[in-house]
C-alpha atoms as a PDB file:
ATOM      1  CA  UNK A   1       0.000   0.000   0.000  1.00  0.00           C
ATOM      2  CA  UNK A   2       1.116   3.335  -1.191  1.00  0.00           C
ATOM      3  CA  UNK A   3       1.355   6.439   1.031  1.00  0.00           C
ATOM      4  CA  UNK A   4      -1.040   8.284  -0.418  1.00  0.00           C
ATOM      5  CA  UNK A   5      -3.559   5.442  -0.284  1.00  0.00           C
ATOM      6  CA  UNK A   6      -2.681   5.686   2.861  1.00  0.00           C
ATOM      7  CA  UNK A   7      -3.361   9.350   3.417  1.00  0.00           C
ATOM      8  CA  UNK A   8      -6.735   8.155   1.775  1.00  0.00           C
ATOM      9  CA  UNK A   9      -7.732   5.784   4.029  1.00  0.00           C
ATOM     10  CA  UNK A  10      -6.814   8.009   7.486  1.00  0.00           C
ATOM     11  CA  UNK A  11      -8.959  10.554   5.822  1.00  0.00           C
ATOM     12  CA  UNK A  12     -12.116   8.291   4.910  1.00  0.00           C
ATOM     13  CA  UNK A  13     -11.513   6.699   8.802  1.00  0.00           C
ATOM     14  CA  UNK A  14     -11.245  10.396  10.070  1.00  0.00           C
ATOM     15  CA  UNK A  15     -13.902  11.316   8.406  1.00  0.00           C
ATOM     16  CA  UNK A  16     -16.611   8.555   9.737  1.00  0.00           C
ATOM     17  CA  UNK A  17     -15.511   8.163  12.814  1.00  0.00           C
ATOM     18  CA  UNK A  18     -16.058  12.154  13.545  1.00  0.00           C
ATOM     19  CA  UNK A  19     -18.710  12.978  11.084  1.00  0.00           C
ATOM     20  CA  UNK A  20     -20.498  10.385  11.221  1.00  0.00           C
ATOM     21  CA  UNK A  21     -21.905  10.312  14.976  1.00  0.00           C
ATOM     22  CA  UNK A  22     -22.542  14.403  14.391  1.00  0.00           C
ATOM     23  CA  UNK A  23     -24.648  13.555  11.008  1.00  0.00           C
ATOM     24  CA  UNK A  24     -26.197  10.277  12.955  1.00  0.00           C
ATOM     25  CA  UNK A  25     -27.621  12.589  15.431  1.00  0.00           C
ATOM     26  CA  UNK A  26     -28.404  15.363  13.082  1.00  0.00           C
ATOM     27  CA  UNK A  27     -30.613  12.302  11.155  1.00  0.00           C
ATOM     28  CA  UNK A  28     -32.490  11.146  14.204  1.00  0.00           C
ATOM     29  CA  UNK A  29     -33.101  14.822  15.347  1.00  0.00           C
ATOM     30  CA  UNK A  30     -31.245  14.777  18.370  1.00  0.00           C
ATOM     31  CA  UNK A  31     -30.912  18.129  18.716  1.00  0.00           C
ATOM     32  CA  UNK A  32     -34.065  20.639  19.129  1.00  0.00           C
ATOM     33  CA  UNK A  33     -35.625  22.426  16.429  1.00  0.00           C
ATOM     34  CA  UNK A  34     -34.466  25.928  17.368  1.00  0.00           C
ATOM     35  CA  UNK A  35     -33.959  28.912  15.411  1.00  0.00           C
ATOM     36  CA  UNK A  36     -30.478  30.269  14.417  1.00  0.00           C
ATOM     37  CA  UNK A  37     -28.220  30.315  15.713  1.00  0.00           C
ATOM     38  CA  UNK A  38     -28.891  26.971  18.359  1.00  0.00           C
ATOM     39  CA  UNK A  39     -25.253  27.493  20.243  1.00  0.00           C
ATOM     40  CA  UNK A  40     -25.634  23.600  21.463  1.00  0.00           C
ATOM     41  CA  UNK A  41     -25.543  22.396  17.768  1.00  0.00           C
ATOM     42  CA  UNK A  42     -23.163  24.893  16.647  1.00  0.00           C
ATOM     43  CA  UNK A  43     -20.731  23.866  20.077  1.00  0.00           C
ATOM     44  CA  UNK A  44     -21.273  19.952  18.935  1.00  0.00           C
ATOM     45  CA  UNK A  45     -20.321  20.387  15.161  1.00  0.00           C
ATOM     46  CA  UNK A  46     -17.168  22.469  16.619  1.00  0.00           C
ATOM     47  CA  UNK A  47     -16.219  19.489  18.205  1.00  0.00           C
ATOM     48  CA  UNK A  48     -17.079  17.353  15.850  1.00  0.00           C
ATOM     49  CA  UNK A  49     -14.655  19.674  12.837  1.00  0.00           C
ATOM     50  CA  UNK A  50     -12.024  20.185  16.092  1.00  0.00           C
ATOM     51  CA  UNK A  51     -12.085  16.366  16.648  1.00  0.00           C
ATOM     52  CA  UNK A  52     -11.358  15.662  12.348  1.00  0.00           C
ATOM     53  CA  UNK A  53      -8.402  18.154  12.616  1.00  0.00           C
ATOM     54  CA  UNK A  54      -7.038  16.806  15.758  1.00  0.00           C
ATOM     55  CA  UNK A  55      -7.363  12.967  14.054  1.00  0.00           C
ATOM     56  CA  UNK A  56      -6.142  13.815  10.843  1.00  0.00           C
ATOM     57  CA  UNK A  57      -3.371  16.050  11.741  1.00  0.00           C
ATOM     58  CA  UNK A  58      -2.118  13.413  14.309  1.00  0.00           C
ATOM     59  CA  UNK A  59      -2.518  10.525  11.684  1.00  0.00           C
ATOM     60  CA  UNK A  60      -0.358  12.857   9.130  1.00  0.00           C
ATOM     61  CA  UNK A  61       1.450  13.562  11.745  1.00  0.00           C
ATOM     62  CA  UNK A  62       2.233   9.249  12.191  1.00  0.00           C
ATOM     63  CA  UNK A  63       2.393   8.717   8.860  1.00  0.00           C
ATOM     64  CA  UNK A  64       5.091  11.168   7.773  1.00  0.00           C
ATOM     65  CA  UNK A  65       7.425   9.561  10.658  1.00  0.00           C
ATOM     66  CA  UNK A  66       6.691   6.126   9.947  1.00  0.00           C
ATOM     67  CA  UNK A  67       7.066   6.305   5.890  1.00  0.00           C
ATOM     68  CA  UNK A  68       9.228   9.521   5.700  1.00  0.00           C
ATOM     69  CA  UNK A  69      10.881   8.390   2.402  1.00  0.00           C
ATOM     70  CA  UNK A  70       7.733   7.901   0.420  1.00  0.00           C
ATOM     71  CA  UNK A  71       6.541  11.343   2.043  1.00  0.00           C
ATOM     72  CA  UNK A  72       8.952  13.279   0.599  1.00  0.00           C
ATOM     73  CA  UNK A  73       8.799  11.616  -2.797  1.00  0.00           C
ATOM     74  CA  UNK A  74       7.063  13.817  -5.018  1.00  0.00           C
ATOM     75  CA  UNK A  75       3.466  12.693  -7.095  1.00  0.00           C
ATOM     76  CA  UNK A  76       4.362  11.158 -10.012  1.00  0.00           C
ATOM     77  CA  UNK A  77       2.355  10.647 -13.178  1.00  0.00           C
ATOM     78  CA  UNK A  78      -0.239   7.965 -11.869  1.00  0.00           C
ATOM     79  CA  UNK A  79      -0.825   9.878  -8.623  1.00  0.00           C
ATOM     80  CA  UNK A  80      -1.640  13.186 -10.047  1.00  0.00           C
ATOM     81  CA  UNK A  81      -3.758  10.917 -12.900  1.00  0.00           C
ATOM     82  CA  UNK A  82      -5.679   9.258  -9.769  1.00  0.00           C
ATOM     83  CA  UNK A  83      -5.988  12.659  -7.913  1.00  0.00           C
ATOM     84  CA  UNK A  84      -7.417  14.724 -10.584  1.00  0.00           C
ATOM     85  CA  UNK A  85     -10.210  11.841 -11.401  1.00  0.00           C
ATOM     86  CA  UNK A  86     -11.461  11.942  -8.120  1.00  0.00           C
ATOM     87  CA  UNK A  87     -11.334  15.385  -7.714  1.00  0.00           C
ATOM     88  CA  UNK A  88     -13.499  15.237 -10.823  1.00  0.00           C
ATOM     89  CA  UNK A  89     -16.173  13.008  -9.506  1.00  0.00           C
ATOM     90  CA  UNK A  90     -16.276  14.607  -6.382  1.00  0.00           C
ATOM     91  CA  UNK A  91     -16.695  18.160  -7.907  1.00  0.00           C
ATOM     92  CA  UNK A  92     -20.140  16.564  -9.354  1.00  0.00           C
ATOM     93  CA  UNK A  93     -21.002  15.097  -6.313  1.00  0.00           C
ATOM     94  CA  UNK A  94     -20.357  18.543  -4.532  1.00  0.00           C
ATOM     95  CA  UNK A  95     -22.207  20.944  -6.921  1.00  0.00           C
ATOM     96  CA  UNK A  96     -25.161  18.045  -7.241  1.00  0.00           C
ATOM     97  CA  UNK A  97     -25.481  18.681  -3.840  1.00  0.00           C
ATOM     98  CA  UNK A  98     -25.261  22.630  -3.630  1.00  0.00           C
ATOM     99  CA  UNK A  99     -27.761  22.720  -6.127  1.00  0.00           C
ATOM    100  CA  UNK A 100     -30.306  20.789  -4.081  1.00  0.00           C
ATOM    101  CA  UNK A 101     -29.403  22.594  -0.852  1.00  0.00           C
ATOM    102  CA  UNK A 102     -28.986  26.833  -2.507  1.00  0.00           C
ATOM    103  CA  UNK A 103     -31.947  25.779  -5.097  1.00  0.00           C
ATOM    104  CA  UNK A 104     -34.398  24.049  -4.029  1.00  0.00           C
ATOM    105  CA  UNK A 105     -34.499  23.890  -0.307  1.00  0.00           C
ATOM    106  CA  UNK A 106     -35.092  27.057   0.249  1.00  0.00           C
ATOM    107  CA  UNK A 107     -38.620  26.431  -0.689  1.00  0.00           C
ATOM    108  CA  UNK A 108     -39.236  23.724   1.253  1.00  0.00           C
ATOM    109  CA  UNK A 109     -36.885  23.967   4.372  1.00  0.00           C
ATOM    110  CA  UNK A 110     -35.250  26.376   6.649  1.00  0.00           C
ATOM    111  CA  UNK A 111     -32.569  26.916   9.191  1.00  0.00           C
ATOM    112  CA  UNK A 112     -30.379  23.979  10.262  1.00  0.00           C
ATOM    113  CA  UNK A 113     -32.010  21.579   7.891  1.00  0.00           C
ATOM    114  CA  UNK A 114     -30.279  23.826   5.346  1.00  0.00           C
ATOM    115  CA  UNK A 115     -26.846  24.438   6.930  1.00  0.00           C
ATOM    116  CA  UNK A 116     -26.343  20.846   8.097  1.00  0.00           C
ATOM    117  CA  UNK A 117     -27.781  19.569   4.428  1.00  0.00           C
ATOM    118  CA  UNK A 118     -24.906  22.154   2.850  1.00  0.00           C
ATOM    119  CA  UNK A 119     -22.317  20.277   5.277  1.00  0.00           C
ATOM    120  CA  UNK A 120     -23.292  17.005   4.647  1.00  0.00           C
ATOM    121  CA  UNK A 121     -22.634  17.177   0.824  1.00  0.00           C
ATOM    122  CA  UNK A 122     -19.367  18.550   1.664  1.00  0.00           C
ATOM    123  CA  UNK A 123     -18.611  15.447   3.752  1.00  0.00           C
ATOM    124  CA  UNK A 124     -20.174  13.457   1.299  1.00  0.00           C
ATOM    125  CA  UNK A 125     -17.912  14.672  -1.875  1.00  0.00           C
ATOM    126  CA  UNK A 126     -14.927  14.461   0.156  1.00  0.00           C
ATOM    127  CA  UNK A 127     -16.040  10.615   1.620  1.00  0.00           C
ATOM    128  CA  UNK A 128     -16.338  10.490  -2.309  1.00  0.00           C
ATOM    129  CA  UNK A 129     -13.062  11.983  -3.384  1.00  0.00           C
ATOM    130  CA  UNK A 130     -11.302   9.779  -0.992  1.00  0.00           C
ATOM    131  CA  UNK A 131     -13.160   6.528  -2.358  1.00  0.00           C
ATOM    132  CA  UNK A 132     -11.919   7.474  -5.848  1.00  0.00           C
ATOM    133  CA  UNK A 133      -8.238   7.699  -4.885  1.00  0.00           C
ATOM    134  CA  UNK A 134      -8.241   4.549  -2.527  1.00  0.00           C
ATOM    135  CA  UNK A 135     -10.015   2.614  -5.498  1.00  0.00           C
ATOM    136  CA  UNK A 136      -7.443   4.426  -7.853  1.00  0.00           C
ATOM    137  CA  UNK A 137      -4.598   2.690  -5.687  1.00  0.00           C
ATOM    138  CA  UNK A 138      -6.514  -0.694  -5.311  1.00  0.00           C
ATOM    139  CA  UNK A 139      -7.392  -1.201  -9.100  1.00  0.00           C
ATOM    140  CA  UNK A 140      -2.837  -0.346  -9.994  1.00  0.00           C
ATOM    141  CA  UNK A 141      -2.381  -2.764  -6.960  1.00  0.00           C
ATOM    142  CA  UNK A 142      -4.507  -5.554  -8.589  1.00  0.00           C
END
């Protein structure tokens, strides 16, 4: 396994194991319907963003040590290749998503149903983005 798949993966892990208790909760309405700003649900998706940096700069942080060599290597031809195709798909994923949450839900929905839809799809191209390079390393490795 490469570094950068590796990168991938602590960023996928990072990403569900922070995200996806906050979005969990957000889904079985957890937290009250109150009007912006609710300072409980803003506090708890601090966390939740403070928690991802913490992970993922600590994972980096492992990862450079224990594989400094291929760290310092710079992206070669089938890296950049696998990093601008998932970059791609994500970028669909992302705007498919900003559509439905700046065009139509303002009709229907208000409030945090709006900002936690709008942060979801941001999760959700990134969880996507990180798929694409992880199955960009698996399919060279196989």
């Amino acid at each position: 396994m490469s570094y950068r798949e590796r990168v991938a993966w602590l960023s996928l892990l990072t990403m569900l194991l922070t995200f996806g208790p906050y979005f969990t909760l957000v889904a079985i309405e957890f937290f009250p319907d109150a009007k912006l700003p609710d300072f409980f649900q803003l506090f708890c998706y601090g966390v939740t963003a403070v928690s991802h940096a913490c992970l993922l700069g600590l994972g980096h942080l492992w990862l450079r040590r224990r594989f400094a060599q291929e760290a310092k290597a710079p992206l070669d031809e089938l890296d950049l290749q696998i990093k601008q195709r998932a970059m791609s798909v994500a970028y669909y994923v992302l705007m498919t998503g900003m559509i439905m949450v700046g065009v139509v839900m303002p009709f229907t929905e208000q409030g945090w149903k709006i900002v936690n839809s709008a942060l979801f799809m941001i999760i959700v191209a990134e969880v996507v983005q990180q798929s694409m390079v992880v199955l960009g390393y698996r399919r060279v490795a196989s």
